[in-house]
N, C-alpha and C. Protein backbone atom coordinates (compact mmCIF):
# COMPACT_ATOMS: atom_id res chain seq x y z
N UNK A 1 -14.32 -305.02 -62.31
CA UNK A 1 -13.33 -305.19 -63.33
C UNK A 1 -13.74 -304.33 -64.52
N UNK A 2 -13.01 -303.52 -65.10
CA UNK A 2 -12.73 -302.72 -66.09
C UNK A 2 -12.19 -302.96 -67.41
N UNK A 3 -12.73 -303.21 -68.30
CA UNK A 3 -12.06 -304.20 -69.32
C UNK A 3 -12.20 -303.20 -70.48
N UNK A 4 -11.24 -302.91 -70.99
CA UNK A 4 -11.31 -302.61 -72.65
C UNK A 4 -11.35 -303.57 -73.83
N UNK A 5 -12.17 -303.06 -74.72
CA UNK A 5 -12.94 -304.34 -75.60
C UNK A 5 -12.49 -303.65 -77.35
N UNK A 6 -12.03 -303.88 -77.98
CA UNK A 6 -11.72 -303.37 -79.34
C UNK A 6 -11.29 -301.89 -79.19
N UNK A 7 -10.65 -301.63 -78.37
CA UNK A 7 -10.37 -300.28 -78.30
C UNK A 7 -11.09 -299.40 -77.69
N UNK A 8 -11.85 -299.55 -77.08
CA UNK A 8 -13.29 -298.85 -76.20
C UNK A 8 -12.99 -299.32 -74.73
N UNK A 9 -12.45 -298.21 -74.01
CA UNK A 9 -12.18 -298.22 -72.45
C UNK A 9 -13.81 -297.34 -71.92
N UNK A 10 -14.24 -298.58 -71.05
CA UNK A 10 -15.33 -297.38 -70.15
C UNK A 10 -14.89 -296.25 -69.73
N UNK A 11 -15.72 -295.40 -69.28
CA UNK A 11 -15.09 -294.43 -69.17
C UNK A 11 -16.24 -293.93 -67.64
N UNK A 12 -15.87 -293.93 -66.64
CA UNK A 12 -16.29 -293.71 -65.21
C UNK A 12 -16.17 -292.58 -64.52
N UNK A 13 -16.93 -291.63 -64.46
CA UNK A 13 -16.95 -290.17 -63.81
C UNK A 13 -15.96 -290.94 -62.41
N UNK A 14 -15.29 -290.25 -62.08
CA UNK A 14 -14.40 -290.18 -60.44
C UNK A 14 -15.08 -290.24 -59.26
N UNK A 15 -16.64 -289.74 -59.48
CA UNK A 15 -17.18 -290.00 -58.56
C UNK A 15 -18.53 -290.55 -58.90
N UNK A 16 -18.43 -291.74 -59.47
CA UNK A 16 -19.43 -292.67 -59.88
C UNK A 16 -18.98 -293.43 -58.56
N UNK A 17 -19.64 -294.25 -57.76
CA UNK A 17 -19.05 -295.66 -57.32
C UNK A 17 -19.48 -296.91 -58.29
N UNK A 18 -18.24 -297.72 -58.36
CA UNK A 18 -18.31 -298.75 -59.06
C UNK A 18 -18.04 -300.28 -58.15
N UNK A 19 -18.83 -301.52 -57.99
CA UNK A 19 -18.54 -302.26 -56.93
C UNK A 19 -17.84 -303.34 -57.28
N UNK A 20 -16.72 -303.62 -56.83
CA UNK A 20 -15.22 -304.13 -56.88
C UNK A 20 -15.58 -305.43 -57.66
N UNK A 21 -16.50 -306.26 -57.73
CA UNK A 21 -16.97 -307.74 -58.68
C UNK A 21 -18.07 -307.06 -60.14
N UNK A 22 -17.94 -305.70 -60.17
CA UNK A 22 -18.26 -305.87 -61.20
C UNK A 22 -18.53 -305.63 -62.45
N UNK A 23 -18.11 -305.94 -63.46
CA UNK A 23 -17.67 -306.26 -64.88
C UNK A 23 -18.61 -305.26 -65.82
N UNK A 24 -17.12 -304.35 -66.42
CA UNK A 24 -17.92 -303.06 -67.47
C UNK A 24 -16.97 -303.53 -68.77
N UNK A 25 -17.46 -303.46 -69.64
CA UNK A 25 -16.37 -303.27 -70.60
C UNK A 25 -16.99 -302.89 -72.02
N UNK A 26 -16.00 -302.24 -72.64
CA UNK A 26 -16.24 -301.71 -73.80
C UNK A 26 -16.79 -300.41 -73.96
N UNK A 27 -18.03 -299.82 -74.87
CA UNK A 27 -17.83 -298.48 -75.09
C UNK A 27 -19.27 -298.04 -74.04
N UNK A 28 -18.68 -297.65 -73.01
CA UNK A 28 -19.89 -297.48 -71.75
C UNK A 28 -19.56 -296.32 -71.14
N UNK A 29 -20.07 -295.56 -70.99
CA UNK A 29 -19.86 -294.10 -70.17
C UNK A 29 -20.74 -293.82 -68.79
N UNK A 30 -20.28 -293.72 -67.68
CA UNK A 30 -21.37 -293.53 -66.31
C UNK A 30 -20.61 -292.17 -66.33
N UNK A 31 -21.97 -291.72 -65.50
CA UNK A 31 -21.82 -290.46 -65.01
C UNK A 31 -21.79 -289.99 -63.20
N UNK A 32 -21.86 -289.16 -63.26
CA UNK A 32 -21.00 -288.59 -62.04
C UNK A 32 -22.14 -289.02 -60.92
N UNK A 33 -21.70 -289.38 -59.70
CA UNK A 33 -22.61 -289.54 -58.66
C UNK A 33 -23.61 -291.08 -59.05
N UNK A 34 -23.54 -291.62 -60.27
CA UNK A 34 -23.64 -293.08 -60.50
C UNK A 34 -23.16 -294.04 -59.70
N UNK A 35 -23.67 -295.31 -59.59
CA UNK A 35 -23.43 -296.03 -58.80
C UNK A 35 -23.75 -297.66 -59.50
N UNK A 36 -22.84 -298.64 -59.84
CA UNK A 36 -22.92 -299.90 -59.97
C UNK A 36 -23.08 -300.65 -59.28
N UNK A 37 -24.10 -301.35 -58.64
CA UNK A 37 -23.64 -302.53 -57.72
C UNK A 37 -22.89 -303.80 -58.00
N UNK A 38 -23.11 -304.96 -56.82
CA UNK A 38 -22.36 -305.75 -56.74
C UNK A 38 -22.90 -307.08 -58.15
N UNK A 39 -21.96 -307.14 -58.47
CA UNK A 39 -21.80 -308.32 -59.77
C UNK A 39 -23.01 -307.81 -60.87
N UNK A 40 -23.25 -307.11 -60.95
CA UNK A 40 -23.09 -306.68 -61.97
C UNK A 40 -22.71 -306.30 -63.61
N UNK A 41 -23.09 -306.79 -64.31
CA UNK A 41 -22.62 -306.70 -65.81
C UNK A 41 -22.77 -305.65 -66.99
N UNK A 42 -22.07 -304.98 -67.52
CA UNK A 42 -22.33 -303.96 -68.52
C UNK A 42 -21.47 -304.10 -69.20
N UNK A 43 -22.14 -304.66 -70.68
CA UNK A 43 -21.22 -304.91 -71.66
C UNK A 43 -21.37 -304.16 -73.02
N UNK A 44 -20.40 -303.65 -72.92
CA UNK A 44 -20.83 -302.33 -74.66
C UNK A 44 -19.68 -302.89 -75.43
N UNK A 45 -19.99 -304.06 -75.72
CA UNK A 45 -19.11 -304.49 -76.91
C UNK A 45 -20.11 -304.74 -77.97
N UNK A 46 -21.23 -304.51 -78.39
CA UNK A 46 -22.02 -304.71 -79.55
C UNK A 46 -22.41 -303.09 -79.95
N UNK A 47 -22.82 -302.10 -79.08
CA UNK A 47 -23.15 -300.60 -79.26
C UNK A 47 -22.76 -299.87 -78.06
N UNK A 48 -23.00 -298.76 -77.85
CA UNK A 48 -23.02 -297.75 -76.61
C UNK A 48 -23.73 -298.12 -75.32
N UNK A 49 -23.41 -298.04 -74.37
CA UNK A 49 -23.81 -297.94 -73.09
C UNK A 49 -23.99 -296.72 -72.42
N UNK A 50 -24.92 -295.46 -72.16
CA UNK A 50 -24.41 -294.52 -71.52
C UNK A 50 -25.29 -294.83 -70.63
N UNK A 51 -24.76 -293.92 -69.50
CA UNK A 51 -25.53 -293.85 -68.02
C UNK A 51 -25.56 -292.86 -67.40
N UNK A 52 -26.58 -292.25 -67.27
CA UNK A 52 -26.78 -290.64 -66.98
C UNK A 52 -25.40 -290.16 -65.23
N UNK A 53 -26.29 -289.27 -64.88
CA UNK A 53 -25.49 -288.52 -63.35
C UNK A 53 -26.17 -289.23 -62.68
N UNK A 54 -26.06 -289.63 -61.42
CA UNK A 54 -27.25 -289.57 -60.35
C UNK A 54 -27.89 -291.10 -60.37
N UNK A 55 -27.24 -291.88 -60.84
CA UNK A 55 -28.35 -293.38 -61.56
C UNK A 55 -28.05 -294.30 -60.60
N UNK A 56 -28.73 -295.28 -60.48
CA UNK A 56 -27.69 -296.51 -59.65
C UNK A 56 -28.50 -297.71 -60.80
N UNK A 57 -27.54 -298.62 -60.35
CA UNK A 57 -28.14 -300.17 -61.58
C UNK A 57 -27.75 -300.71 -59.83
N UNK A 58 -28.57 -301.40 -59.77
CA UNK A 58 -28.37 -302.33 -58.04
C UNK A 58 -27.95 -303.97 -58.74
N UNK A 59 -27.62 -304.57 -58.04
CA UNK A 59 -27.28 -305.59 -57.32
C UNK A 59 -27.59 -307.08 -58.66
N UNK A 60 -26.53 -307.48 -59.30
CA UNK A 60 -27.52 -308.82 -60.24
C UNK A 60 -28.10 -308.32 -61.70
N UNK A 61 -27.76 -306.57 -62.37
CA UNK A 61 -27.66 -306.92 -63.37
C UNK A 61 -27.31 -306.46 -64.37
N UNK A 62 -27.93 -306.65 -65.64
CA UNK A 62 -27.54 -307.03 -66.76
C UNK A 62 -27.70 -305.92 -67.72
N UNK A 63 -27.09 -305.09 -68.25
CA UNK A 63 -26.90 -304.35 -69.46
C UNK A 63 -26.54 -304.91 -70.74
N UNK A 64 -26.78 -304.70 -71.99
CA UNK A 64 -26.40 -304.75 -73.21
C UNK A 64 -27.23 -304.31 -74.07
N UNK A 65 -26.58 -304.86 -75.50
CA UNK A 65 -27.50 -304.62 -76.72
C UNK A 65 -27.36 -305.16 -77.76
N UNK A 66 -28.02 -304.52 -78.82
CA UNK A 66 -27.93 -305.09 -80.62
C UNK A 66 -27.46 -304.19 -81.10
N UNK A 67 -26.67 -305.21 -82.14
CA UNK A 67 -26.08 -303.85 -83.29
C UNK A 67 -26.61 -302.71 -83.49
N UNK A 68 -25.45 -301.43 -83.35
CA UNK A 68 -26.41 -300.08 -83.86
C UNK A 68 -27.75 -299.87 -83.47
N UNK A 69 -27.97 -300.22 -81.90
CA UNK A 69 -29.26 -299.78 -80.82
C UNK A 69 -28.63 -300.00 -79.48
N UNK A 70 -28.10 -298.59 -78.94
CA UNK A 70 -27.50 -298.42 -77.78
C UNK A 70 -28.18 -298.24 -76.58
N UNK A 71 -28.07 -298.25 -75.60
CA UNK A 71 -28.66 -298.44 -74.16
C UNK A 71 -28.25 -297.27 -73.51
N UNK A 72 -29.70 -296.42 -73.21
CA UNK A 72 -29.29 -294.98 -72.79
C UNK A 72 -30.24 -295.28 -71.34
N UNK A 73 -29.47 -295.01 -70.25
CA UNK A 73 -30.15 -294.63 -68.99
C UNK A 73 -29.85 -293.23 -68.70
N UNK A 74 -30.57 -292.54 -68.58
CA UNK A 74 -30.67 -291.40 -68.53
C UNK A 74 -30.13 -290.92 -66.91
N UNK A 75 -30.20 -289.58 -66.66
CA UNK A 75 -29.99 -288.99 -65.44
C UNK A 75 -30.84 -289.48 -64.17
N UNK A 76 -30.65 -289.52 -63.08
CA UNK A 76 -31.77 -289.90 -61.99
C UNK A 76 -32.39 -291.07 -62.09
N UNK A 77 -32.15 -292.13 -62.68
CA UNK A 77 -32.35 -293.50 -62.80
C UNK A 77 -32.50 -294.04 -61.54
N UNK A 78 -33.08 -295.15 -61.40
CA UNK A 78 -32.90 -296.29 -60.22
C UNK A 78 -33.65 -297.56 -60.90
N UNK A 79 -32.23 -298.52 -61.52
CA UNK A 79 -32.38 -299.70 -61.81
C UNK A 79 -32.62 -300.82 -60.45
N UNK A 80 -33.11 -301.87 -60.37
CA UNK A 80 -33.87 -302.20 -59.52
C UNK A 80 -32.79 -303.87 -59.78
N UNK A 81 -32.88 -304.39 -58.57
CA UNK A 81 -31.85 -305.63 -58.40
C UNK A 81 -32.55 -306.79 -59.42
N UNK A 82 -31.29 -307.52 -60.51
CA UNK A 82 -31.71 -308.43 -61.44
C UNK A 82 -31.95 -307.92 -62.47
N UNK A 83 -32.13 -306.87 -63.15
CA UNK A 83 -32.86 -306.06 -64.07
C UNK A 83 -32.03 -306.31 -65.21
N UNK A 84 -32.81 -306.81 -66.32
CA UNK A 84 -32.10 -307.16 -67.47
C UNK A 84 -32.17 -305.51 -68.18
N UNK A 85 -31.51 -304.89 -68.59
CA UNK A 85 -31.55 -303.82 -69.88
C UNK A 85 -31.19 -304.25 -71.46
N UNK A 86 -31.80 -303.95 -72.45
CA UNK A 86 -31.08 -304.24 -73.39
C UNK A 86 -31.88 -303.25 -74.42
N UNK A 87 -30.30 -302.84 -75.28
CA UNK A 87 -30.57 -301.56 -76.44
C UNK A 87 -31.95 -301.07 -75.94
N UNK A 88 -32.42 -300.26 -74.88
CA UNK A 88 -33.37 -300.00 -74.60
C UNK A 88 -33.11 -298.43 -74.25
N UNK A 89 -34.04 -297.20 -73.89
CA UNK A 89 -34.22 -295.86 -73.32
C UNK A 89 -34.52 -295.78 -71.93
N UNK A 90 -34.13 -295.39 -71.43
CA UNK A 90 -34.50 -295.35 -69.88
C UNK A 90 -34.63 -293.45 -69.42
N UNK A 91 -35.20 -292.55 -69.54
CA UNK A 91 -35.70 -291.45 -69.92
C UNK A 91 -35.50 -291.35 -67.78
N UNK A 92 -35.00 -290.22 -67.68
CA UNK A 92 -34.80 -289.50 -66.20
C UNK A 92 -35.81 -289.36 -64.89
N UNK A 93 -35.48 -289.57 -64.39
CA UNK A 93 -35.88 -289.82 -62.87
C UNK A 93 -37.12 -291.24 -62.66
N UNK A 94 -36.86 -292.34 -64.14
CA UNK A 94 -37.67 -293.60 -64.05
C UNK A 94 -36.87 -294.18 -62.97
N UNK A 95 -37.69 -295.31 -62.68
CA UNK A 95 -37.33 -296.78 -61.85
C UNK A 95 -38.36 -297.79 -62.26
N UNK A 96 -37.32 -298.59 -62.66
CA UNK A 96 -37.01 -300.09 -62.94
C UNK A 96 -37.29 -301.10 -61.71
N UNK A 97 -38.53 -301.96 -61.75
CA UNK A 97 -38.29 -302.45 -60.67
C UNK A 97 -37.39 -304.08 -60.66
N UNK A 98 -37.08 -304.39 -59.41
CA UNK A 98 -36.48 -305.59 -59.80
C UNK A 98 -37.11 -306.79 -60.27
N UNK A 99 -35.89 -307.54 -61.15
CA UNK A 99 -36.28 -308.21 -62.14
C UNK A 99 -37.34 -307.87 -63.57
N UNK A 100 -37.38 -306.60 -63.39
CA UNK A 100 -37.45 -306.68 -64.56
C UNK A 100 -36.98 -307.00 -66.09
N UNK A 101 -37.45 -307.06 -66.52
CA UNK A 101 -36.64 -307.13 -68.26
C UNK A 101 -37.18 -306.04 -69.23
N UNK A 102 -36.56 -305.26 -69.98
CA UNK A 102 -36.41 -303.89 -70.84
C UNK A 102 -36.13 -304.35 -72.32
N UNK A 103 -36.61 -304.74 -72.91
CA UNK A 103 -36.24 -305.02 -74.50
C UNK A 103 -35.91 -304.44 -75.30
N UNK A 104 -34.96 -304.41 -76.68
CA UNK A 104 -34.62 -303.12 -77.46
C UNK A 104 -35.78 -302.97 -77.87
N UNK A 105 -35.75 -301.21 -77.94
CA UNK A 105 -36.64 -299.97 -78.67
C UNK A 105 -37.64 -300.09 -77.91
N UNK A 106 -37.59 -300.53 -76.36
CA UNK A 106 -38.40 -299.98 -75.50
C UNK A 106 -37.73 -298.37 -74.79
N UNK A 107 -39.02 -297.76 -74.96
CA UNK A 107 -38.88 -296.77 -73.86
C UNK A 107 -39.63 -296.56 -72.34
N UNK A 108 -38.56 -296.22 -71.68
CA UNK A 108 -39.54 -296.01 -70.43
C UNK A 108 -38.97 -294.13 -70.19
N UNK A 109 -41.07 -293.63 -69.98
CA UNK A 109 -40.81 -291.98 -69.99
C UNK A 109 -40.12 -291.60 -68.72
N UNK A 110 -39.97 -290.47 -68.79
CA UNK A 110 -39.33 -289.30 -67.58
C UNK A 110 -40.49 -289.74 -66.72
N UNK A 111 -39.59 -290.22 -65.88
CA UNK A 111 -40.69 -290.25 -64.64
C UNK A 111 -41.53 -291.43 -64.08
N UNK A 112 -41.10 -292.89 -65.20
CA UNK A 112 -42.41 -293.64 -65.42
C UNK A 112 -42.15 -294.41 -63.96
N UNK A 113 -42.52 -295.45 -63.62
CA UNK A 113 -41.99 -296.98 -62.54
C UNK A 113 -42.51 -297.79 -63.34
N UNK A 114 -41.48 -298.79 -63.44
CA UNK A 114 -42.21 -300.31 -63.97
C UNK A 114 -42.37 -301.39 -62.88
N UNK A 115 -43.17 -301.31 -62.44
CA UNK A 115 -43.41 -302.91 -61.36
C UNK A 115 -42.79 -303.97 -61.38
N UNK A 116 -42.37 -304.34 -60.17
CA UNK A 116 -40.90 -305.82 -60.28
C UNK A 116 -41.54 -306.90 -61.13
N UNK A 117 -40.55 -307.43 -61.40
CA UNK A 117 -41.33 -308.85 -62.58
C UNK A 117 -41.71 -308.07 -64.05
N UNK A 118 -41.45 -306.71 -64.01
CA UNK A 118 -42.27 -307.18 -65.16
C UNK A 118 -41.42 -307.04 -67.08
N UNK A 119 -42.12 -306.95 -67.94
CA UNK A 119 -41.09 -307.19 -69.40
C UNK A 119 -42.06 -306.45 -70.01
N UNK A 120 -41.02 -305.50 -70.61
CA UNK A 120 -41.66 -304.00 -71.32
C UNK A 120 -41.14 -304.75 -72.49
N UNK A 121 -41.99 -305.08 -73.64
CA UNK A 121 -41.53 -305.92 -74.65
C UNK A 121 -40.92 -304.95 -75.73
N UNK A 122 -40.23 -305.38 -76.81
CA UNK A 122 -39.57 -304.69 -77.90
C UNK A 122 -40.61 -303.60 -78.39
N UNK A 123 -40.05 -302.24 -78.27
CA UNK A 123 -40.63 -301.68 -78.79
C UNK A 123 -41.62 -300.59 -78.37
N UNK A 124 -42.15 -300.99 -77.20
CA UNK A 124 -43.24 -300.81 -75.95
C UNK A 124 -42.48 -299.40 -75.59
N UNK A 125 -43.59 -298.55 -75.81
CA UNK A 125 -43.50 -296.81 -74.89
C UNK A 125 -44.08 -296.75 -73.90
N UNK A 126 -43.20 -296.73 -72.45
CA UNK A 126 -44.30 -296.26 -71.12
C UNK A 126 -44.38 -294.61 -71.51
N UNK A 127 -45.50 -294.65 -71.02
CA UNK A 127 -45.30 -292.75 -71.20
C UNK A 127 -44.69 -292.33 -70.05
N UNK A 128 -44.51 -290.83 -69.60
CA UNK A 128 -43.80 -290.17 -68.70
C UNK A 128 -45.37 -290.73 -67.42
N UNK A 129 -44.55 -290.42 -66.22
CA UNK A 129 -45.27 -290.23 -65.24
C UNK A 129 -46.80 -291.60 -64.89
N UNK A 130 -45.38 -292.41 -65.48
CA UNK A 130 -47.42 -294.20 -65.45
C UNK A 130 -46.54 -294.88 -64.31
N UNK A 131 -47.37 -295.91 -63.54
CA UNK A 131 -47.47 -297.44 -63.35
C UNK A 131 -47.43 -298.42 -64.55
N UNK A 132 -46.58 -298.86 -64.73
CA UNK A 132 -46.85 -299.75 -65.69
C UNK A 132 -46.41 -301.30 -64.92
N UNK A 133 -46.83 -302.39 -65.28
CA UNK A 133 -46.76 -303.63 -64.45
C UNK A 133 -47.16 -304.89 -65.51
N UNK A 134 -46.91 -305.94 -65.20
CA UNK A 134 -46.85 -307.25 -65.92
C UNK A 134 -46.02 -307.60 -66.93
N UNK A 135 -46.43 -308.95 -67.37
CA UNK A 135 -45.61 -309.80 -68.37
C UNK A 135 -46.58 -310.13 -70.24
N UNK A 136 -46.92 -309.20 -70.67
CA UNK A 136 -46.65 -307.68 -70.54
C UNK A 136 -46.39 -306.42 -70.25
N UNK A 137 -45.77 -305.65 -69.68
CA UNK A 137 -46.23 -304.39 -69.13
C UNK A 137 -47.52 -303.75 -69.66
N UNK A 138 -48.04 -303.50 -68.67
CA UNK A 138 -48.97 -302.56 -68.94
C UNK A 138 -49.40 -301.43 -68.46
N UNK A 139 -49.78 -300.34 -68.75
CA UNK A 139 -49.75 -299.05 -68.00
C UNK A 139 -51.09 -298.96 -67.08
N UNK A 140 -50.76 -298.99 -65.82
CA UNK A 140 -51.87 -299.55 -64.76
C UNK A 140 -52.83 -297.87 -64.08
N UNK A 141 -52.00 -297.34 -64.23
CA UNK A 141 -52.42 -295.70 -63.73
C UNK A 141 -51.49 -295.00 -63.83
N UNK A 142 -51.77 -293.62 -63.86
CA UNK A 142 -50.70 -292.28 -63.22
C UNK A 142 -49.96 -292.54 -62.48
N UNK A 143 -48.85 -292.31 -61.69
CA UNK A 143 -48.02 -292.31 -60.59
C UNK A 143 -48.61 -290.96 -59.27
N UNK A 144 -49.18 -291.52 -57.84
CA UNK A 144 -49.53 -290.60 -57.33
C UNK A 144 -48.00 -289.55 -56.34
N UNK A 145 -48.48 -288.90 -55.92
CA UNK A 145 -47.22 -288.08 -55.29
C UNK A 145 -46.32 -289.00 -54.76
N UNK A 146 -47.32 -289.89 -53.50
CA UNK A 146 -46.52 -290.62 -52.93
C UNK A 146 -45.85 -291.23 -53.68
N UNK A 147 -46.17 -292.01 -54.89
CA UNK A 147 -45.41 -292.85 -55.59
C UNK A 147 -43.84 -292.07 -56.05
N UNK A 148 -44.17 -291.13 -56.43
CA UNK A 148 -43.14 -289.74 -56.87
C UNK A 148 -42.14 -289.90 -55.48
N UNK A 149 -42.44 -289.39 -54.51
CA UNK A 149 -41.84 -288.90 -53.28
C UNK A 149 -41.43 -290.60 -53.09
N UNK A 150 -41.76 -291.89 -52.98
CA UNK A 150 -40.81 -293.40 -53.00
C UNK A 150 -40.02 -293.22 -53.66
N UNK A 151 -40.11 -292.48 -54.98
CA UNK A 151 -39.03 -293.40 -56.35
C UNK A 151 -37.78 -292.39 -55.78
N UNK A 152 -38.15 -291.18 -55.92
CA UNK A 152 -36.54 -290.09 -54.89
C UNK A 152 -36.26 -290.33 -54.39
N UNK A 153 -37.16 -290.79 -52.85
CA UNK A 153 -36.07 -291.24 -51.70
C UNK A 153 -35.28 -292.65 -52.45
N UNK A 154 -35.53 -293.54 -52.87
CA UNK A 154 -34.56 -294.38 -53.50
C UNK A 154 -33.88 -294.12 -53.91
N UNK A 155 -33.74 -293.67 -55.39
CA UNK A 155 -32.72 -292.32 -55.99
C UNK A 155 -31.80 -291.94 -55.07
N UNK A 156 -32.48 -291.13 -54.26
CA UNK A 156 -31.22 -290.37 -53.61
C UNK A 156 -30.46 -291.09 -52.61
N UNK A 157 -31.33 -292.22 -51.68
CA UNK A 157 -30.79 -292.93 -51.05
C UNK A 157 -29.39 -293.80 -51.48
N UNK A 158 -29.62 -294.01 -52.98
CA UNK A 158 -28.19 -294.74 -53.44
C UNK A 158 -27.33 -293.98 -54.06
N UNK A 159 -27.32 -292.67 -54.02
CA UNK A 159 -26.27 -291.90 -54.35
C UNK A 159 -25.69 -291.83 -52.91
N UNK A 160 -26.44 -291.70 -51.96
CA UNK A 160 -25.69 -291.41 -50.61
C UNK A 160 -24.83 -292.81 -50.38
N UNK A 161 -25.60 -293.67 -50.50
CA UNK A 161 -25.00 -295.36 -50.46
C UNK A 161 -23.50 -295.31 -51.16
N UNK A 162 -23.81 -294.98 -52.53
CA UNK A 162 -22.77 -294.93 -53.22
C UNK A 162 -21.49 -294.04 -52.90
N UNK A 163 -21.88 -292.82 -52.60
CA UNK A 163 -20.95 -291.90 -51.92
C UNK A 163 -19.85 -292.51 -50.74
N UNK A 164 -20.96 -293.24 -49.39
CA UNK A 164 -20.26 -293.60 -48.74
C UNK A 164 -19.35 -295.15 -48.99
N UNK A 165 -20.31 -296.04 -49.95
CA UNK A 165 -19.15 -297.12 -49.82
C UNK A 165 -17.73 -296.53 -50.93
N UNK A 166 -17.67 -295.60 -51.99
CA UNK A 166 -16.54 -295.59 -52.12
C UNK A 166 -15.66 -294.37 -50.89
N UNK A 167 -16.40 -294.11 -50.10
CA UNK A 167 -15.54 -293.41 -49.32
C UNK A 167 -15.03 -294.71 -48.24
N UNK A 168 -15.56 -295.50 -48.13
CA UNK A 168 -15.26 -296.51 -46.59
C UNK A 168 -15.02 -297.97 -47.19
N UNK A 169 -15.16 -298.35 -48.40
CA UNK A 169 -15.08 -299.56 -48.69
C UNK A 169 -13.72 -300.64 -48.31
N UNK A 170 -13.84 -301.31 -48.12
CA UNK A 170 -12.22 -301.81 -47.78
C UNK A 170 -12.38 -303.01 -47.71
N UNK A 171 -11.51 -303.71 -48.61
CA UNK A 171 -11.30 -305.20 -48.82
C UNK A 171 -10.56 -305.90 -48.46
N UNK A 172 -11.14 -307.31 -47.69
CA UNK A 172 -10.42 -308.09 -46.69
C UNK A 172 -10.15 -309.25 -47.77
């Protein structure tokens, strides 16, 4: 569902897939080859929502923010199922693992992974290219190749995902 909120229509590249339960509204921009999953929430009725090319937000969650601190996911994203975002940075080719939680004026760098479970608290910089993990996050090591070569095939795996369910989707 697609909702305009004070005059602010999302606005959805044509070839984003977006999944039929779930709920965007207000001033939110996805980009091309993006992908929303199922139930899903993104609400830019307090600031901006953008969402790079290439991103997916999976399955269960949650976008928003605070006044005048907008929520930027950058290009090559892979949000991870449950994942709270809020007024937070999400810097290109990161992944979010599931359930995490992202607090405003956190950043996560180009490149970083955050480990499932965990809460990058207000404020908190992963740098480019870490492990970061816990409740705190904390930056646990470098990311090795392999780790690099997992987070793409995901990435790319849900652009293909995405590609094909809006090519085949069909509702009974």
């Amino acid at each position: 569902m697609i909702l305009e909120y004070r005059g602010n229509t999302p606005f959805i590249d044509p070839e984003a897939f977006i999944a039929p339960d779930t709920v965007i509204t207000g001033d939110v921009e996805i980009g091309a080859f993006s992908s929303v999953w199922f139930k899903t929430v993104i609400r830019g009725d307090v600031a901006p929502v953008r969402i790079g090319a290439y991103s997916n937000i999976q399955d269960l969650s949650l976008l928003h923010q605070s006044p005048n601190k907008p929520l930027i996911v950058e290009d090559f994203v892979t949000i991870g199922h449950q994942v709270t975002l809020h007024s937070a940075i999400i810097r290109r080719n990161a992944l979010v693992g599931m359930g995490s939680i992202i607090l405003d004026g956190a950043e996560i760098g180009e490149g970083a992974f955050i480990g499932a479970g965990s809460l990058v608290a207000q404020g908190k910089k992963i740098p480019p290219g870490a492990l970061a993990f816990g409740r705190p996050a904390k930056v646990i090591r470098k990311l090795s190749d392999k780790d690099i070569e997992e987070m793409q095939r995901i990435q790319q795996e849900y652009v293909q995902k995405g590609i094909e369910y809006k090519k085949n989707l069909t509702m009974k």
